[in-house]
Protein backbone atom coordinates (compact mmCIF):
# COMPACT_ATOMS: atom_id res chain seq x y z
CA UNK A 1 10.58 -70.96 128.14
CA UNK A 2 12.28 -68.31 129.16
CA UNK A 3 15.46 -68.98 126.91
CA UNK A 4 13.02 -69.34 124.16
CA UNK A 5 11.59 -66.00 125.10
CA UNK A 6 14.44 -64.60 125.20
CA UNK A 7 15.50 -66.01 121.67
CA UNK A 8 12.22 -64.57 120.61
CA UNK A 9 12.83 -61.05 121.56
CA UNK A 10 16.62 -61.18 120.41
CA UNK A 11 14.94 -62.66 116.86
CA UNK A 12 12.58 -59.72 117.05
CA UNK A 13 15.13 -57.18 118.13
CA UNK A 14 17.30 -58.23 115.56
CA UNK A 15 14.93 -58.47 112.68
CA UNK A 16 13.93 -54.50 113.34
CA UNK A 17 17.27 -53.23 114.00
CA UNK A 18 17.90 -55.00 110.31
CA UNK A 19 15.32 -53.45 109.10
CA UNK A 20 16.50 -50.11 110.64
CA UNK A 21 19.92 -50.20 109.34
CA UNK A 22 18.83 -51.00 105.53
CA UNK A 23 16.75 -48.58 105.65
CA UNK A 24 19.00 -45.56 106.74
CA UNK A 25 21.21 -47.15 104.37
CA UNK A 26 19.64 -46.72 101.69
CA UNK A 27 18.51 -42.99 102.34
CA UNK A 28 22.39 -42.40 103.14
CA UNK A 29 22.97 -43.57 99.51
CA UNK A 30 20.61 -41.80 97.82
CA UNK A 31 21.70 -38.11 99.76
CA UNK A 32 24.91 -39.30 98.09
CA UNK A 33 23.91 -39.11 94.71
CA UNK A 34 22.01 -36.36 95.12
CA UNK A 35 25.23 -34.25 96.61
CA UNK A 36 27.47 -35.90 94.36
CA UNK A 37 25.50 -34.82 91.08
CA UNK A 38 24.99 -31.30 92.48
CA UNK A 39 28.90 -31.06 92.96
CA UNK A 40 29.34 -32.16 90.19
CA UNK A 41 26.80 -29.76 88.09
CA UNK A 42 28.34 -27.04 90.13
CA UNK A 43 32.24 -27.76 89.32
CA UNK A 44 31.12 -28.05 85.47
CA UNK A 45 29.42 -24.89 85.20
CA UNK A 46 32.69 -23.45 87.18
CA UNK A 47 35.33 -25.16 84.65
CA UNK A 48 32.73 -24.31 81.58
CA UNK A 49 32.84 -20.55 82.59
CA UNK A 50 36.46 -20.56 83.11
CA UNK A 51 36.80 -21.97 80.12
CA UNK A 52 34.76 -19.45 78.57
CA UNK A 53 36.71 -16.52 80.06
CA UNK A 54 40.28 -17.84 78.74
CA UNK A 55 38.78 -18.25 75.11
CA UNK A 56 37.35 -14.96 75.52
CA UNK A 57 40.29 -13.25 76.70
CA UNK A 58 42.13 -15.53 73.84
CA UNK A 59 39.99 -14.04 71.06
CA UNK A 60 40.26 -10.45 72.43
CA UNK A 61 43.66 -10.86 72.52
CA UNK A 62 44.51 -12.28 69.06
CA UNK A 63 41.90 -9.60 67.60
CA UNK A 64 44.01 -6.83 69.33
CA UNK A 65 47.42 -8.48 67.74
CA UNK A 66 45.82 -8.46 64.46
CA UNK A 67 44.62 -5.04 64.23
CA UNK A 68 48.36 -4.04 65.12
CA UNK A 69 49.58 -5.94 62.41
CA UNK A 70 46.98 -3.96 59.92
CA UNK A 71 47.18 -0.62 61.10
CA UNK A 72 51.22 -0.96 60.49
CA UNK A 73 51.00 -2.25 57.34
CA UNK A 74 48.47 0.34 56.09
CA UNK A 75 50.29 3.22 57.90
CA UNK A 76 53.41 2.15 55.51
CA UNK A 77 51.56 1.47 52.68
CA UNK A 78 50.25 4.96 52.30
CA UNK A 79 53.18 6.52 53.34
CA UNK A 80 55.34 4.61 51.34
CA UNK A 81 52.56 5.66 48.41
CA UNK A 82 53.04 9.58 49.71
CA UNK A 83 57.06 9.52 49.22
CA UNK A 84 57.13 8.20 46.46
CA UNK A 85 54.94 10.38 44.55
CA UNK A 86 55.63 13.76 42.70
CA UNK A 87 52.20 14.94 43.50
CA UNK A 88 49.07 15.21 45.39
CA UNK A 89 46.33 15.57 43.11
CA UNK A 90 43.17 15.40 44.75
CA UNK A 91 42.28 15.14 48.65
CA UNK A 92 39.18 14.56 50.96
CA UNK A 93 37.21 12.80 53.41
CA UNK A 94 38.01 9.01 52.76
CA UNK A 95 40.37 9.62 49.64
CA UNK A 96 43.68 10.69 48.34
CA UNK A 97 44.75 11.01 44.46
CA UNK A 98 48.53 11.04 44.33
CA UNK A 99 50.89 11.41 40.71
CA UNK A 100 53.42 8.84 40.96
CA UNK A 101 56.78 8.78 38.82
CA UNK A 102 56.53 9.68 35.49
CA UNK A 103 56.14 6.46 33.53
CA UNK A 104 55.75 8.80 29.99
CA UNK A 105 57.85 12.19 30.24
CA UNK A 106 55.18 14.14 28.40
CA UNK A 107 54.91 16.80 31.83
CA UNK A 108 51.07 15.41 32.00
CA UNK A 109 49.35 13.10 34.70
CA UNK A 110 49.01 9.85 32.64
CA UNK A 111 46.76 7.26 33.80
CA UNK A 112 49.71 4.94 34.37
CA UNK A 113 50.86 7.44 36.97
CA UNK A 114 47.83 7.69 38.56
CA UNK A 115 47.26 6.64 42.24
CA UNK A 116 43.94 6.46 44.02
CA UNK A 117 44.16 5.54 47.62
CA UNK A 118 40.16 5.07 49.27
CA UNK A 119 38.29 4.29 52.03
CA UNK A 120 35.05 2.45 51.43
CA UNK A 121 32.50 3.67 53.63
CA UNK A 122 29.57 0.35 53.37
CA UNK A 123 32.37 -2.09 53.55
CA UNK A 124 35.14 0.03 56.04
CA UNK A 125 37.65 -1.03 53.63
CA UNK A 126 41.10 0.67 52.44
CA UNK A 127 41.94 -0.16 48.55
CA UNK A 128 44.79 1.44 46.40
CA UNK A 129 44.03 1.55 42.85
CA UNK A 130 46.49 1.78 40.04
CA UNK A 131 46.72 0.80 36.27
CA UNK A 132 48.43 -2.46 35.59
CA UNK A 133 51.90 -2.72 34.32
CA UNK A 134 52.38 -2.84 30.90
CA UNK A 135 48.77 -1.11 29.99
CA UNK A 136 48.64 -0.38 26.02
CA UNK A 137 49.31 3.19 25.00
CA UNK A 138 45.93 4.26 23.74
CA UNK A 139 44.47 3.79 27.30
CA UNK A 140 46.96 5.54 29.12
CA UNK A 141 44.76 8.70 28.67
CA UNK A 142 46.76 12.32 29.64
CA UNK A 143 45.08 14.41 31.64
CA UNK A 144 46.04 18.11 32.25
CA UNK A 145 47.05 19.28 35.75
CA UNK A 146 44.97 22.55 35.36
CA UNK A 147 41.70 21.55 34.29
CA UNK A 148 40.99 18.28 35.51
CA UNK A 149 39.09 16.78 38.14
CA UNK A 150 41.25 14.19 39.60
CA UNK A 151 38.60 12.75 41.85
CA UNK A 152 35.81 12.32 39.87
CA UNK A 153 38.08 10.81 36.98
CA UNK A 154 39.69 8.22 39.21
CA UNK A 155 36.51 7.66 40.62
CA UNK A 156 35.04 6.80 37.94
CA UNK A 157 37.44 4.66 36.92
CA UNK A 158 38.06 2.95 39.97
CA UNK A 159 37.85 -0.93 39.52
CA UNK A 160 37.93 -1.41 36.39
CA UNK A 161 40.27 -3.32 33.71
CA UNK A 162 42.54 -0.18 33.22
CA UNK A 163 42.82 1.09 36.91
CA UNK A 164 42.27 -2.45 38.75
CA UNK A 165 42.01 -2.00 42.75
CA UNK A 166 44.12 -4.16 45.38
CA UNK A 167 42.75 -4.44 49.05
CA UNK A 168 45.20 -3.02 51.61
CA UNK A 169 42.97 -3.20 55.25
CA UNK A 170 39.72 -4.20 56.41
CA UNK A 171 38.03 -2.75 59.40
CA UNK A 172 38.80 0.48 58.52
CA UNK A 173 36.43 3.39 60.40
CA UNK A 174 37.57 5.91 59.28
CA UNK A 175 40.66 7.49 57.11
CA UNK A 176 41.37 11.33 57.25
CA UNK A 177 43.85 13.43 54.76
CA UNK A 178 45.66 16.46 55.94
CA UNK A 179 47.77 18.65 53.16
CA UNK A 180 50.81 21.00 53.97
CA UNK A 181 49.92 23.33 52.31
CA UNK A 182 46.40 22.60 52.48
CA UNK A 183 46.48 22.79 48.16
CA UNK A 184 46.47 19.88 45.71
CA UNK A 185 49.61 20.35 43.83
CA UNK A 186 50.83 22.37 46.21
CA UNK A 187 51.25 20.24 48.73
CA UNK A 188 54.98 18.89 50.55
CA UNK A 189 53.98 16.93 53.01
CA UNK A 190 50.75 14.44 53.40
CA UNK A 191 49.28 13.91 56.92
CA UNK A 192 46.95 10.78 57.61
CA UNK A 193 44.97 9.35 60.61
CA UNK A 194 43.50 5.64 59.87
CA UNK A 195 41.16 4.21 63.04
CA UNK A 196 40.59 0.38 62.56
CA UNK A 197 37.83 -0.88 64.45
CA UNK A 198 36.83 -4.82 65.29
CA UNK A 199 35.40 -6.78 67.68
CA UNK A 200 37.80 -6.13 70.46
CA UNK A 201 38.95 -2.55 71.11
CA UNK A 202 40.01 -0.02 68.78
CA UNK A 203 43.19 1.32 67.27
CA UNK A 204 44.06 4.49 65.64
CA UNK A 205 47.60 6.05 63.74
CA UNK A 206 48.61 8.84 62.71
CA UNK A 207 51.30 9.40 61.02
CA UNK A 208 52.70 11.68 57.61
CA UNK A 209 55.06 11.52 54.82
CA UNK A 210 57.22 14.13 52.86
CA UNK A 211 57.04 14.37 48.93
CA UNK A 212 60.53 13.14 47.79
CA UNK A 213 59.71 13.82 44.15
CA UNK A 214 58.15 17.20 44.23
């Protein structure tokens, strides 16, 4: 009797202790999860961020290397226009009318020799605009040096079939023209200041070229 009670509390004892432990297992399991998903959530957003930073710095740094690249090329551009150019014909805010070579040695500003270099305000970009090689004689108009308005002929004219434009930077803020002397025509050198402006940070020239031709 007594072995049999004591089989019956051991069976009893037993059966709750069992009990006990598959219970706290089970809540042991579940704190588990519950830790391992927040770790988890937290290490993500961590390598998501990180992630975020280096593509970030990435794109910054790429947008800085490509403005370089476009402020030097449209630094030479114009000054390579300046030097070789026998005049300055019209100057301002945004724009610069230069007489190239003489293509026709008639002492007059023919189209052909015409040079319009131009910042577009709306779209911040920097075009040159020239006639096309080869363009027939009765639209290479003359125009005299004394009376005419360079700016608001090439202006005019700008884009079209006989003075076609070619894109030489984009992001351009702002373009500014300095003369020595301050004179169309009268001008020997041609000082310039070009700001380019994207998403990352900005980046401004200056620089100036010397007639060659005058």
């Amino acid at each position: 009797m007594t072995r049999g009670g004591d089989i019956f509390r051991w069976t009893k004892t037993g059966g709750t202790g069992a009990r006990r432990a598959g219970s706290a297992g089970a809540g042991l399991t579940l704190v588990e999860v519950v830790l391992g998903v927040s770790i988890t959530v937290i290490i993500g957003g961590a390598v998501a961020a990180m992630m975020f930073a280096v593509s970030e710095g990435t794109s910054v740094e790429t947008e800085a290397r490509s403005l370089a690249v476009s402020h030097v090329t449209a630094a030479g551009r114009i000054g390579a226009a300046v030097r070789t150019s026998r005049n300055v014909l019209a100057a301002g805010e945004d724009y610069l009318v230069l007489w190239q070579e003489e293509v026709r040695p008639d002492a007059v500003a023919n189209l052909s020799e015409l040079q319009r270099i131009e910042r577009d305000p709306a779209t911040k970009e920097l075009w040159s605009y020239q006639a096309p090689l080869g363009l027939p004689g009765a639209s290479d108009t003359a125009y005299d040096l004394q009376t005419t308005d360079f700016n608001a002929v090439t202006s005019s004219l700008k884009g079209t079939e006989s003075f076609p434009g070619r894109l030489w930077a984009t992001h351009v803020s702002a373009l500014t023209i300095s003369l020595i002397p301050a004179e169309p025509q009268q001008a020997a050198f041609v000082g310039f200041r070009i700001a380019l402006t994207a998403q990352g940070p900005d980046a401004t020239a200056v620089g100036g070229a010397a007639l060659r031709n005058k």
